[in-house]
Every structure is written in structure tokens, then in C-alpha cells.
N, C-alpha and C. Protein backbone atom coordinates (compact mmCIF):
# COMPACT_ATOMS: atom_id res chain seq x y z
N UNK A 1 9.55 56.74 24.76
CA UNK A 1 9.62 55.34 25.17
C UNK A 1 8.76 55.16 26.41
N UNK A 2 7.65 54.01 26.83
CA UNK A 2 6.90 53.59 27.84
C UNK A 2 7.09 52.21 27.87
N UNK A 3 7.53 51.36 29.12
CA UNK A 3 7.63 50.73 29.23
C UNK A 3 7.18 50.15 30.93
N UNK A 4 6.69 49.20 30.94
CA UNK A 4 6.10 48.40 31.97
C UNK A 4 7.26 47.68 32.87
N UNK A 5 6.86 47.45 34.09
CA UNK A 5 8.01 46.71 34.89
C UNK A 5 7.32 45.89 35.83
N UNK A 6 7.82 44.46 36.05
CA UNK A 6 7.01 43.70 36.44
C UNK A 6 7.97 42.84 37.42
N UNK A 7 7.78 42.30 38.17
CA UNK A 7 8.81 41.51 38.88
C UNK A 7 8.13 40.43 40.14
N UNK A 8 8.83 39.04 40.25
CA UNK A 8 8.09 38.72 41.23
C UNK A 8 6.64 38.03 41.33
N UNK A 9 6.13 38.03 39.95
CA UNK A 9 4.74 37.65 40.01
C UNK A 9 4.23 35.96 40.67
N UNK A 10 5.57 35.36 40.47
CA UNK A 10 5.42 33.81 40.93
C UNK A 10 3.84 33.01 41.13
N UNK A 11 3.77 32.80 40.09
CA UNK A 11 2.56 32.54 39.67
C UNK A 11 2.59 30.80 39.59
N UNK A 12 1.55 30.19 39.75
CA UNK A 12 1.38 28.77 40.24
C UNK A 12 -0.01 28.49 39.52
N UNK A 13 0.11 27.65 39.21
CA UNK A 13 -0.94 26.69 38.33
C UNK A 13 -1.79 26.13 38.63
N UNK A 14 -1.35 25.28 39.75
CA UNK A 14 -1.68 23.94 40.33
C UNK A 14 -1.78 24.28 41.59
N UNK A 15 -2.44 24.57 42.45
CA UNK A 15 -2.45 24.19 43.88
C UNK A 15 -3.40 23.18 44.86
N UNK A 16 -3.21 22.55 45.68
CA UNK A 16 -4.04 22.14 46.17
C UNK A 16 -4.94 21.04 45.35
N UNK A 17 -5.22 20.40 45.89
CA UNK A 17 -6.40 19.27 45.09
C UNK A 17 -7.59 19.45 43.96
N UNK A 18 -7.51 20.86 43.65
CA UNK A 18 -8.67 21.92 42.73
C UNK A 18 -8.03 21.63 41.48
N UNK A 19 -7.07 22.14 41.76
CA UNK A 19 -6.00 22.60 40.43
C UNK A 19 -5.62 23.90 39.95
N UNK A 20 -6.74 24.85 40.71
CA UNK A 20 -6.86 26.01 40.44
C UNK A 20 -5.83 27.07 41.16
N UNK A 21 -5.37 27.76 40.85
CA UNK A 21 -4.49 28.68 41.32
C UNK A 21 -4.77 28.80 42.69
N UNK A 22 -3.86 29.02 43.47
CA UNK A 22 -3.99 29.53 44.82
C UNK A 22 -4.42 30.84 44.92
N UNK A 23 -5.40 30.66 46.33
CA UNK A 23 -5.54 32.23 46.19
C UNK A 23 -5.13 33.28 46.78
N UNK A 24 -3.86 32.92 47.40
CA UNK A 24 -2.45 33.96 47.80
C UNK A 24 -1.51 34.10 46.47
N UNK A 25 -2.47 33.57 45.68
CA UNK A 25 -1.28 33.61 44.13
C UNK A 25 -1.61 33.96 42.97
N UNK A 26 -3.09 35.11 43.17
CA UNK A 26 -3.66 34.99 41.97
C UNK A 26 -3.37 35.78 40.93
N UNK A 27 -3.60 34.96 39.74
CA UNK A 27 -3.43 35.99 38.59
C UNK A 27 -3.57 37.34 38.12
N UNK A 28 -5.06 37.46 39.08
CA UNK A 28 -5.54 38.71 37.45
C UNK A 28 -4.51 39.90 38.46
N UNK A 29 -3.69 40.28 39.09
CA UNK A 29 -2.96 41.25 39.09
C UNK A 29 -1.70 40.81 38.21
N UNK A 30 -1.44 40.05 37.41
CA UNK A 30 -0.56 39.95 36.57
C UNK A 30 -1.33 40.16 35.36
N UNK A 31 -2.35 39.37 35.21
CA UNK A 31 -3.37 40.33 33.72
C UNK A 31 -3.88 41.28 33.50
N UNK A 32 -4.28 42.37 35.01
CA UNK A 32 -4.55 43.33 34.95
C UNK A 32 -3.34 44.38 35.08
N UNK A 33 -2.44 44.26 34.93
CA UNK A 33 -0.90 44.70 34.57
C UNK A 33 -1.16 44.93 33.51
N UNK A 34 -1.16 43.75 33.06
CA UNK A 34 -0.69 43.76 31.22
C UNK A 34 -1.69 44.34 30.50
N UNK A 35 -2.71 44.23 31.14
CA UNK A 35 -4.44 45.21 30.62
C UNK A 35 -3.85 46.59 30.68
N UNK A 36 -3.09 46.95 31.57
CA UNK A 36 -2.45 48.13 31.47
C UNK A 36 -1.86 48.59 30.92
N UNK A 37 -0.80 48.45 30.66
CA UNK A 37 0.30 48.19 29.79
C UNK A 37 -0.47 48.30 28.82
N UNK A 38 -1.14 47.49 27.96
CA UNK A 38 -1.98 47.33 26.81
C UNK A 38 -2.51 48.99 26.36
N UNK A 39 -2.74 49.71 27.85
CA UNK A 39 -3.89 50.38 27.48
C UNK A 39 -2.84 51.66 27.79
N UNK A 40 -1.69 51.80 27.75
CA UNK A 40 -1.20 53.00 27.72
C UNK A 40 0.16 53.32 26.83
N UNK A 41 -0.56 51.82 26.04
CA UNK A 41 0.56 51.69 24.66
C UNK A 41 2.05 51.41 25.01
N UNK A 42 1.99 50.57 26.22
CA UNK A 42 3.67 50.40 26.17
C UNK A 42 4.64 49.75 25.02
N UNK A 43 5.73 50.66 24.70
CA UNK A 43 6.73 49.91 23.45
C UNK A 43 7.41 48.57 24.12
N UNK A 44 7.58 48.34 25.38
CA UNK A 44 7.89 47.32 26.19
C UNK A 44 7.85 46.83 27.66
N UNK A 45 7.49 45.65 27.73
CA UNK A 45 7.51 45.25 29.15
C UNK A 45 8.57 44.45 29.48
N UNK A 46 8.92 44.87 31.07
CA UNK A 46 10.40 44.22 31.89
C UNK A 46 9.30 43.01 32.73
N UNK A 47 10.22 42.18 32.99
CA UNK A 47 9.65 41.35 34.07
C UNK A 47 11.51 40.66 34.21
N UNK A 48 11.38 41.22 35.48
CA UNK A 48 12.75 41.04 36.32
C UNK A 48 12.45 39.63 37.25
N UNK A 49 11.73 38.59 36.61
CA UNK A 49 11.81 37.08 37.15
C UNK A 49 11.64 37.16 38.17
N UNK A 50 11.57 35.28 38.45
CA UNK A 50 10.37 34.62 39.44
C UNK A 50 9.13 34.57 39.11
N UNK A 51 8.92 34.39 37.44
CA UNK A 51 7.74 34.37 37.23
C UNK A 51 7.05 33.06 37.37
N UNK A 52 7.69 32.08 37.47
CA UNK A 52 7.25 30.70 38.03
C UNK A 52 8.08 30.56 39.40
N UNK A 53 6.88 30.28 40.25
CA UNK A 53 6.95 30.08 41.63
C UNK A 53 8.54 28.77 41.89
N UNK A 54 7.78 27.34 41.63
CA UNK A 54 8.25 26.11 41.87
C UNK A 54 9.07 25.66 40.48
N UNK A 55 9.35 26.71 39.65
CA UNK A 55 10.17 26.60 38.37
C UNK A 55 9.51 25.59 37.33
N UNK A 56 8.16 25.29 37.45
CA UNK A 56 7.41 24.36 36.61
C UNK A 56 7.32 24.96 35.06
N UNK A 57 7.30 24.43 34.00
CA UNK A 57 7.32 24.62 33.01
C UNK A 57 5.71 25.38 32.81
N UNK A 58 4.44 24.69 33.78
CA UNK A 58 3.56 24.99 33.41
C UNK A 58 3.21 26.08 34.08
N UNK A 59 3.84 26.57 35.10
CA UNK A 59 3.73 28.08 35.44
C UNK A 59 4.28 28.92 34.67
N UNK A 60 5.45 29.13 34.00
CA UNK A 60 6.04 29.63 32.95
C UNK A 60 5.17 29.82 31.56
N UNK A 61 4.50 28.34 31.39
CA UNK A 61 3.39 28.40 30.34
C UNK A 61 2.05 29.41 30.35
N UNK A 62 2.12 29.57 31.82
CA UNK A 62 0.57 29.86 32.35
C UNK A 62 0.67 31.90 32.55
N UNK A 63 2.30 31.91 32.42
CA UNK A 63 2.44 33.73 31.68
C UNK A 63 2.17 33.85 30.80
N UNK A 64 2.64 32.92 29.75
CA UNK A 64 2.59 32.93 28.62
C UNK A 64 1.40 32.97 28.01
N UNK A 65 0.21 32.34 28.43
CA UNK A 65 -1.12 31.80 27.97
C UNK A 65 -1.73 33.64 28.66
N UNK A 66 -1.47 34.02 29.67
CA UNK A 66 -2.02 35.32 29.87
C UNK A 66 -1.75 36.42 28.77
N UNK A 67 -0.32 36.57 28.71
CA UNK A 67 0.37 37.52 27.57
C UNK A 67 -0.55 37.37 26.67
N UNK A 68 -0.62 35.97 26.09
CA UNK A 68 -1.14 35.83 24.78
C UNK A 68 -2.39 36.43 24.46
N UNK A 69 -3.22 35.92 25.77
CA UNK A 69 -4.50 36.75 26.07
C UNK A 69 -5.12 38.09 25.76
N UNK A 70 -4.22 38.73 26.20
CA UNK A 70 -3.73 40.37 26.34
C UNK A 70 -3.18 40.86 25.01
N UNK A 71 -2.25 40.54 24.04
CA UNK A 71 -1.42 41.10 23.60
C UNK A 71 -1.48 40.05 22.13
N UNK A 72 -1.91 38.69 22.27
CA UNK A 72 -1.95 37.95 20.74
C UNK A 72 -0.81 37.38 20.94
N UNK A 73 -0.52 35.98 20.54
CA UNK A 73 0.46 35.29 20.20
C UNK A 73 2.19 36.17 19.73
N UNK A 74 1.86 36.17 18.92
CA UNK A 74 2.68 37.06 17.91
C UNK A 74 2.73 38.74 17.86
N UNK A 75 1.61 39.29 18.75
CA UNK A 75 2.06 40.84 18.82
C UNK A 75 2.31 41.11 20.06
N UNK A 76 2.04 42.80 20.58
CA UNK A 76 2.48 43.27 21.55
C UNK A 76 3.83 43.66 21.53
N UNK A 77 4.19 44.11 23.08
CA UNK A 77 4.94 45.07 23.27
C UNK A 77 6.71 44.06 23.28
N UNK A 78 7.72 44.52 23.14
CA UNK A 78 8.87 43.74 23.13
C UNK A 78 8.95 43.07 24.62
N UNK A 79 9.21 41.65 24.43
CA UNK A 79 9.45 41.41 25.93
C UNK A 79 10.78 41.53 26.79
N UNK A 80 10.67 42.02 27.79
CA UNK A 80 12.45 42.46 28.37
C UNK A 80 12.78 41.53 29.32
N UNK A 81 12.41 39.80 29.24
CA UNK A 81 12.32 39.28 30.56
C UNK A 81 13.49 38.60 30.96
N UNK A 82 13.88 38.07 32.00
CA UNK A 82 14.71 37.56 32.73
C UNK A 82 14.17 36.61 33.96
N UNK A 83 15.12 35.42 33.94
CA UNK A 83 14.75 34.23 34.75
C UNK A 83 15.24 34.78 36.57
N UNK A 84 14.37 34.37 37.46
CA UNK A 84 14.75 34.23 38.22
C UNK A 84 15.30 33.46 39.19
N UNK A 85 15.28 33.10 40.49
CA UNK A 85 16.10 32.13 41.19
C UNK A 85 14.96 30.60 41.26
N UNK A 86 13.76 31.70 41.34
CA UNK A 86 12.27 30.73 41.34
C UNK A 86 12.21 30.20 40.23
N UNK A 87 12.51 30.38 38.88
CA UNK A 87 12.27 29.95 37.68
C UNK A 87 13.54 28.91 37.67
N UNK A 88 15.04 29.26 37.82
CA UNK A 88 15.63 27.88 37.96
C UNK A 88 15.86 27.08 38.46
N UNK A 89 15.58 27.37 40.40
CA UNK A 89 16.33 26.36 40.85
C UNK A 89 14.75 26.10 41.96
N UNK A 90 13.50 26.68 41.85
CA UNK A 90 12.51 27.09 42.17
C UNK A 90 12.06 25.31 42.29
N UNK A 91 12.01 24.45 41.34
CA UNK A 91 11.50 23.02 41.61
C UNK A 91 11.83 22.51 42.56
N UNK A 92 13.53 22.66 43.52
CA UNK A 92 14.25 22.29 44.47
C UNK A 92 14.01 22.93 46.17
N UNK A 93 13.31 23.44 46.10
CA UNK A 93 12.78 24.18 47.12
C UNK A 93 11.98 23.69 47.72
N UNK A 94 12.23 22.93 49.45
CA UNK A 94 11.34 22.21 49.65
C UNK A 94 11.19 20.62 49.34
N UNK A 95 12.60 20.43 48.55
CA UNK A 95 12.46 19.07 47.87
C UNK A 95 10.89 18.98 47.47
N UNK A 96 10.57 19.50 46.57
CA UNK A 96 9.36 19.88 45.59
C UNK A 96 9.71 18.78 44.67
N UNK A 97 10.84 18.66 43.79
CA UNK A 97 10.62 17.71 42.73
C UNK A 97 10.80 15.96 43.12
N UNK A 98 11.64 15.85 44.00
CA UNK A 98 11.61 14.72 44.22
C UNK A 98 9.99 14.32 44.71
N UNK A 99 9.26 15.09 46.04
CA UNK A 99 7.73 14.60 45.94
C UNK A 99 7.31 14.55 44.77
N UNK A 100 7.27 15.73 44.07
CA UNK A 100 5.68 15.74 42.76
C UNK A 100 6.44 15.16 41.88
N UNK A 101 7.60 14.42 41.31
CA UNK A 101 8.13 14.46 40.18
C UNK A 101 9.23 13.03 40.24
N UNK A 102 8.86 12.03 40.90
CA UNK A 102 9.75 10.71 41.47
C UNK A 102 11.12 11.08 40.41
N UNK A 103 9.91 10.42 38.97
CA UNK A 103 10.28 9.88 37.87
C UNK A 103 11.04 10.76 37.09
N UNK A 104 12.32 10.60 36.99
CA UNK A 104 13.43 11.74 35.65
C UNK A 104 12.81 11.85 34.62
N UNK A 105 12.17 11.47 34.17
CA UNK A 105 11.52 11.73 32.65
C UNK A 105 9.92 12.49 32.99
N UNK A 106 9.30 11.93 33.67
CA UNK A 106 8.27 12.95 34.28
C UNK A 106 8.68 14.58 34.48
N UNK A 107 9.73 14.11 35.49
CA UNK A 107 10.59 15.39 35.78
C UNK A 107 11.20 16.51 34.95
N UNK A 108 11.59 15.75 33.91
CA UNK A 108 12.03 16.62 32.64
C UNK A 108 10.87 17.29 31.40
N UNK A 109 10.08 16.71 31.89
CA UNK A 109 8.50 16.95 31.13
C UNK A 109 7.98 18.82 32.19
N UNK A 110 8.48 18.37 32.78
CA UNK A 110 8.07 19.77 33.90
C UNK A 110 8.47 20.53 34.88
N UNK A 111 10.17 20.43 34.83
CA UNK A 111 11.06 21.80 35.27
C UNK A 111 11.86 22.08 34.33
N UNK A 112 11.27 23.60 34.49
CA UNK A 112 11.96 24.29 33.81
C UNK A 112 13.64 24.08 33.36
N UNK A 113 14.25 24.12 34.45
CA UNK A 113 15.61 23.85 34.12
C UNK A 113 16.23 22.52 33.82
N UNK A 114 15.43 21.55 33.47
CA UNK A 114 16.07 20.50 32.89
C UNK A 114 16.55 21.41 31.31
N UNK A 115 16.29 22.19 30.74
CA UNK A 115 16.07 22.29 29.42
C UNK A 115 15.86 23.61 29.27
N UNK A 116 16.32 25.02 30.06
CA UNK A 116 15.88 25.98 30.12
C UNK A 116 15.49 26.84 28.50
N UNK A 117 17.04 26.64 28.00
CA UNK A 117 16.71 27.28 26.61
C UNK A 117 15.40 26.63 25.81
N UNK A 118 15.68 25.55 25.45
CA UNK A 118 14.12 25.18 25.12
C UNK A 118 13.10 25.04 25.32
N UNK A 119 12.72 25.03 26.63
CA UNK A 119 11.37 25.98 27.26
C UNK A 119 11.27 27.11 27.20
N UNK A 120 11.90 27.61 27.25
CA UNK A 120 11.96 29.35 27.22
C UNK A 120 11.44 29.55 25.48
N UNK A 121 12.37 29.21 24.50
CA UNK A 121 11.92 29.09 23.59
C UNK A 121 10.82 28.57 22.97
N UNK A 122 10.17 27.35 23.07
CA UNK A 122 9.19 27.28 22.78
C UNK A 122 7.67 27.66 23.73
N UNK A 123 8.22 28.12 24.99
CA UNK A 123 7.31 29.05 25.54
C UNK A 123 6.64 30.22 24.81
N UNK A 124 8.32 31.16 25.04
CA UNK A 124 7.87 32.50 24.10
C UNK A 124 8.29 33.17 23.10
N UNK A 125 8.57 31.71 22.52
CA UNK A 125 8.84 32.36 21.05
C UNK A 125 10.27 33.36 20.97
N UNK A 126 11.44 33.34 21.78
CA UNK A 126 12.17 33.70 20.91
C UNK A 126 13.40 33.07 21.79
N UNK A 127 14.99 33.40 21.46
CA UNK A 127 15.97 33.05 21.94
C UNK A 127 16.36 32.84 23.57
N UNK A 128 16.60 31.83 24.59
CA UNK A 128 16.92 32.02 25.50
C UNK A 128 18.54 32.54 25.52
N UNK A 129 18.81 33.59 26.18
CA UNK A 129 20.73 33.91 25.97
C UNK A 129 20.84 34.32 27.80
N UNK A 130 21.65 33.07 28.17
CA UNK A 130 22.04 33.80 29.72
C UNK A 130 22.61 35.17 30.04
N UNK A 131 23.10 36.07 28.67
CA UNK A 131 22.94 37.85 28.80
C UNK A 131 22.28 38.10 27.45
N UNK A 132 21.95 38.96 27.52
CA UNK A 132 21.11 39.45 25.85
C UNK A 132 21.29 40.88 25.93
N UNK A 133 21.13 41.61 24.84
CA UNK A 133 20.60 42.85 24.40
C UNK A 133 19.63 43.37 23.56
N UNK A 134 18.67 44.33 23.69
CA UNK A 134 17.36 44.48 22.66
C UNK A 134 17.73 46.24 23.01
N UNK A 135 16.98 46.47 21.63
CA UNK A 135 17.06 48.04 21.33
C UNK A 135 15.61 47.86 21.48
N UNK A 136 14.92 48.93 21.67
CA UNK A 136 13.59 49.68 21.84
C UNK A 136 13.98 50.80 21.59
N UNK A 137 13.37 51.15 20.24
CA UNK A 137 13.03 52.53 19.75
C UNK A 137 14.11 53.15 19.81
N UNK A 138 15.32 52.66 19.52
CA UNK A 138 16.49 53.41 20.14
C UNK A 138 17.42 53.43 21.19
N UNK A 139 16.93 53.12 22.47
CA UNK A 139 16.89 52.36 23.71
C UNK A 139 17.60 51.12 23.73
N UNK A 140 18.94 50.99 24.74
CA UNK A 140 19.20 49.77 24.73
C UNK A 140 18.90 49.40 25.95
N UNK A 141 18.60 48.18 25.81
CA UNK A 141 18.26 47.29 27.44
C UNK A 141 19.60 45.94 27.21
N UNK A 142 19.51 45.75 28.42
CA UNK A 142 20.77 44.07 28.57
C UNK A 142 20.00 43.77 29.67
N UNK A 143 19.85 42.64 29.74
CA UNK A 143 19.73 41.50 30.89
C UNK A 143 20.51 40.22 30.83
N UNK A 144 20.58 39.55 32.40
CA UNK A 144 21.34 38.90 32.47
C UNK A 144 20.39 38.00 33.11
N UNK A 145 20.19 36.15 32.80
CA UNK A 145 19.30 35.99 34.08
C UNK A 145 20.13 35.62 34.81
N UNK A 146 19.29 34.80 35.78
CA UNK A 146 19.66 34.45 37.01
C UNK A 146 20.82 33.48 37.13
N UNK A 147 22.05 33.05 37.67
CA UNK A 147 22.89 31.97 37.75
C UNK A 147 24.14 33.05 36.65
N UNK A 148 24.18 34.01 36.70
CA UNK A 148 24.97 34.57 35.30
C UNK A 148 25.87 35.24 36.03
N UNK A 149 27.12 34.82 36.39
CA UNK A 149 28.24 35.66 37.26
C UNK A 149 28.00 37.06 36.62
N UNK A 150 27.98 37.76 37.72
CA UNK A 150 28.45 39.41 37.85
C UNK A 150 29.31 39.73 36.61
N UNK A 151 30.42 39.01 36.59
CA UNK A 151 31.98 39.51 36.54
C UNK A 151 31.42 39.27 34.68
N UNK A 152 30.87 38.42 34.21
CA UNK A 152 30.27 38.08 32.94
C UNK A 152 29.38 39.21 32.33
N UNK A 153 28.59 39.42 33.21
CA UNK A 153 27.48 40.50 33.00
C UNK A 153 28.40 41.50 32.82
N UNK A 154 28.83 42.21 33.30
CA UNK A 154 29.87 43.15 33.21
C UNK A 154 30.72 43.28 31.78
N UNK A 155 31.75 41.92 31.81
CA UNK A 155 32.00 42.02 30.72
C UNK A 155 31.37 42.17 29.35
N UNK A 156 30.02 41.30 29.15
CA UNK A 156 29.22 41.72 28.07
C UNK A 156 28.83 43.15 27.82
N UNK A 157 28.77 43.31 29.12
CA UNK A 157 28.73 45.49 29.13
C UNK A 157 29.57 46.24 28.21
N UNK A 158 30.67 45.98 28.73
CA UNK A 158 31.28 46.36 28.56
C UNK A 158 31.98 46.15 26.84
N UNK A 159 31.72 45.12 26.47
CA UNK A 159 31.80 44.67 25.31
C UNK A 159 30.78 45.43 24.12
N UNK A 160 29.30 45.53 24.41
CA UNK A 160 28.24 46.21 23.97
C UNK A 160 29.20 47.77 24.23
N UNK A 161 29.56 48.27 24.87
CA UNK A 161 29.61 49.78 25.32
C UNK A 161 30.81 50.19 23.69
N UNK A 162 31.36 48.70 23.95
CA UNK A 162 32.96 49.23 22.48
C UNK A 162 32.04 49.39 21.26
N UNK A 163 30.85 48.30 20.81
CA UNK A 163 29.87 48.68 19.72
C UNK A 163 29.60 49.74 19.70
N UNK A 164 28.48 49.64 20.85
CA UNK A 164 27.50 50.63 20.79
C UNK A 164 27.66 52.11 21.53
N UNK A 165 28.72 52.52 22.09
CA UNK A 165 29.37 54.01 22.26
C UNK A 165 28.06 53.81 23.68
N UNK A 166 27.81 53.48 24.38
CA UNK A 166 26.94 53.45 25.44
C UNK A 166 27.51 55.12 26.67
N UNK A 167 28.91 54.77 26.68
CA UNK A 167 28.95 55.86 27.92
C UNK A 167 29.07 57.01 26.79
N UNK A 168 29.21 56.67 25.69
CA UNK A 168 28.89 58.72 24.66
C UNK A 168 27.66 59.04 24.51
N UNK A 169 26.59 57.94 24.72
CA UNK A 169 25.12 58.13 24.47
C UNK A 169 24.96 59.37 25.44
N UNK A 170 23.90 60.01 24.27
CA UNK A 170 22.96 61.07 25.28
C UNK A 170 21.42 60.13 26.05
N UNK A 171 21.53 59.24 25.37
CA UNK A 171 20.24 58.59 25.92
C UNK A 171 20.35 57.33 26.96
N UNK A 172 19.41 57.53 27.86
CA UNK A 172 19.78 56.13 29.56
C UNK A 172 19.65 54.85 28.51
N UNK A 173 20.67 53.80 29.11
CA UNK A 173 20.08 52.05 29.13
C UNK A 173 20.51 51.50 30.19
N UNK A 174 19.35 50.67 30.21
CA UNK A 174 19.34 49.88 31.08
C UNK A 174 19.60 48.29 31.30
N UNK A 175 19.80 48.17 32.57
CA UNK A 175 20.70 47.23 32.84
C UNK A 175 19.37 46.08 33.81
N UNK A 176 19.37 44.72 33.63
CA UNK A 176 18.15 44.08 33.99
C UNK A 176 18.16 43.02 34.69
N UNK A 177 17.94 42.69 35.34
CA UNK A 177 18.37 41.48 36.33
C UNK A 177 17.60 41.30 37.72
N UNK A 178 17.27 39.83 38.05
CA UNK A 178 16.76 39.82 39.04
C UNK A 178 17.82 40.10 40.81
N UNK A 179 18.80 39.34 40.04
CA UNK A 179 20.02 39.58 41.06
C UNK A 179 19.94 40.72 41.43
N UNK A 180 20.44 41.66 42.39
CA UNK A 180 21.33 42.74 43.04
C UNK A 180 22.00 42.79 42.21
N UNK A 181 22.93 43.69 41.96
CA UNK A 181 24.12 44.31 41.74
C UNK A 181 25.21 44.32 42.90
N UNK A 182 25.73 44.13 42.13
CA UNK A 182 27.37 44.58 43.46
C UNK A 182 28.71 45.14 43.17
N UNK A 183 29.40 45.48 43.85
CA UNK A 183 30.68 46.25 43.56
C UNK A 183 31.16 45.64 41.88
N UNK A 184 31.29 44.98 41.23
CA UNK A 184 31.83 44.79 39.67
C UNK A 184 30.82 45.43 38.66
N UNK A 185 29.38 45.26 39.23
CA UNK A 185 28.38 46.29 38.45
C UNK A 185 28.44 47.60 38.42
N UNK A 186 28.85 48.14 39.52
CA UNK A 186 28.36 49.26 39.92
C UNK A 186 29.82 49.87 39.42
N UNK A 187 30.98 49.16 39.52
CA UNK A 187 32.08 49.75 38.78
C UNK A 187 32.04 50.24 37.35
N UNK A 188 31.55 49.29 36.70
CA UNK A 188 31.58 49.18 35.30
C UNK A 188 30.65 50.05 34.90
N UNK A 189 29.31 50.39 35.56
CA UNK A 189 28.45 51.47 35.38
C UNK A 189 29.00 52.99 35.65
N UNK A 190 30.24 52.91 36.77
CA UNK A 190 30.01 53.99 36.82
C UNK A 190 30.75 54.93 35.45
N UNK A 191 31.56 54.20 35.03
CA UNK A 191 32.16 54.50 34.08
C UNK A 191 31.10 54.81 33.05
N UNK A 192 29.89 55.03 32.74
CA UNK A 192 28.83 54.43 31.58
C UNK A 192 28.24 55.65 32.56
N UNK A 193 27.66 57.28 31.92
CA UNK A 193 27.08 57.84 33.03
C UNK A 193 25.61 57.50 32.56
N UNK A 194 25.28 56.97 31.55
CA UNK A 194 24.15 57.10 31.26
C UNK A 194 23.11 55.96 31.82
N UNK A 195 24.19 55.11 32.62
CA UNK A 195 23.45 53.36 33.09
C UNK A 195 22.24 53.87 33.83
């Protein structure tokens, strides 16, 4: 199993009167990632969120339009991603949406979290789930995004662990999130030696 880890990229679209990306914000170290990745055959990439700066739909879009770049619409490596604090609540920062965005319907045209699951979805093509699980090659991963109580995350753990025999595994999974962890994670893991 090879897999990529990415986090933090907060990437912006729009800056300044150009339109063009800022250039404390630029891309190609997020495409030259994935050029990487590409080129050492990863079975999957993590991106542990904040991948949109100001939580705009079109920064979110503007990963997406790179991936695609890199990897094709429809192929490439499994994606392992998770929302961060920037991706949901990221428009509010700064009172950002009330300037760029007066109008509620404007507004809903371009943050993310008016509508998360369905941006997410028709972003990248597959299910938004505030916890999920994906196998790789055998490999289980869970993530939780951002806004997803601890005590929840946990329980879905723990729930997956009665399926899937997780603390009898001989093999690690992993656990994904932009959040920290804290004492209810770290409980429930420890029980799980393989977390």
C-alpha cells in the first residue's frame, strides 16, 4: 500500500483585482504533489482539509479541476479526503460573506456550506458522509470531517471494529481527520492496537 498525505493546502481562486491566485497561495505545490503521487503509483491520497481557504465552492472546484488534470476525471488514486474548519465555516471569517456575497442566493451559489453534501458531490463525484469508511487494497481508512463530535467518531469506530474485527487485524487503519484527537479518541484506539 502507498499512499499520499496532504493537508492544509487552502487554496484560493480569486484574489485581488487579477483574479489570479495569490501568490502566498500558489498552486503548483498542490499539483506538483499530485505529479508525485502520480509518479510513484500511489493506491491513495489523504487530504486532511482546508482545502478551500474562504470555504468557496470555487476553491473546492479549483482542487478538483487540478486532480482532474493529474489523474483524469474518473481515474486515479482513491480519494481519502476530509473537510476542514476552512472548508465549512471558512466563508465567515472576517465577515467574508456578508462583503463578497450581500445577496442569499448569490451566497448559496458560492459557499460551500450552504449545501455541503451537494457540492462535495457534484464536485468529486462521490458521497459526502460526515464519517465514512473506504478499504484500500485491504486497508481500512475512516474519516470524520470537520464539525463531527468526537464522541460520534468514536462510536462509528467502534461500530466498524464489531464488522470488521479491526483490533484482531494484523494489519494498521487509519483514522482521518482534520480535528485533533482527544481523550474519547485516544480511548477507543487504545483498545484497537492496530489504530
Amino acid at each position: 500500500l502507498v499512499f499520499g498525505v496532504l493537508s492544509d493546502t487552502h487554496l484560493r481562486t480569486r484574489h485581488g483585482p487579477t483574479g489570479k491566485p495569490g501568490l502566498n497561495w500558489p498552486h503548483k505545490y498542490f499539483r506538483n504533489a499530485l505529479e508525485y503521487f502520480k509518479l510513484r503509483g500511489v493506491d491513495a491520497v489523504i487530504n486532511c482539509g482546508d482545502m478551500a481557504h474562504r470555504g468557496q465552492v470555487e476553491e473546492l472546484q479549483y482542487h478538483a479541476n487540478v486532480w482532474n488534470r493529474v489523474f483524469g476525471r474518473n481515474g486515479g488514486p482513491v480519494k481519502l479526503f476530509v473537510c476542514g474548519n476552512h472548508d465549512t465555516d471558512g466563508a465567515e471569517y472576517g465577515n467574508f460573506v456578508a462583503s463578497k456575497y450581500p445577496d442569499p442566493k448569490e451566497r448559496a451559489k458560492h459557499v460551500l456550506a450552504t449545501d455541503m453534501a451537494a457540492n462535495w458531490e457534484r464536485i468529486w463525484g462521490e458521497k459526502y458522509e460526515p464519517v465514512w469508511h473506504k478499504d484500500v487494497k485491504g486497508y481500512h481508512f475512516f474519516g470524520r470531517q470537520w464539525g463531527v463530535d468526537e464522541g460520534n467518531f468514536a462510536k462509528f469506530l467502534r461500530g466498524q471494529d464489531a464488522t470488521l474485527h479491526l483490533a484482531d487485524g494484523i494489519k494498521p487503519f487509519f483514522m482521518l481527520s482534520h480535528a485533533r484527537s482527544h481523550a474519547v479518541i485516544y480511548k477507543t484506539a487504545a483498545k484497537m492496537r492496530n489504530a
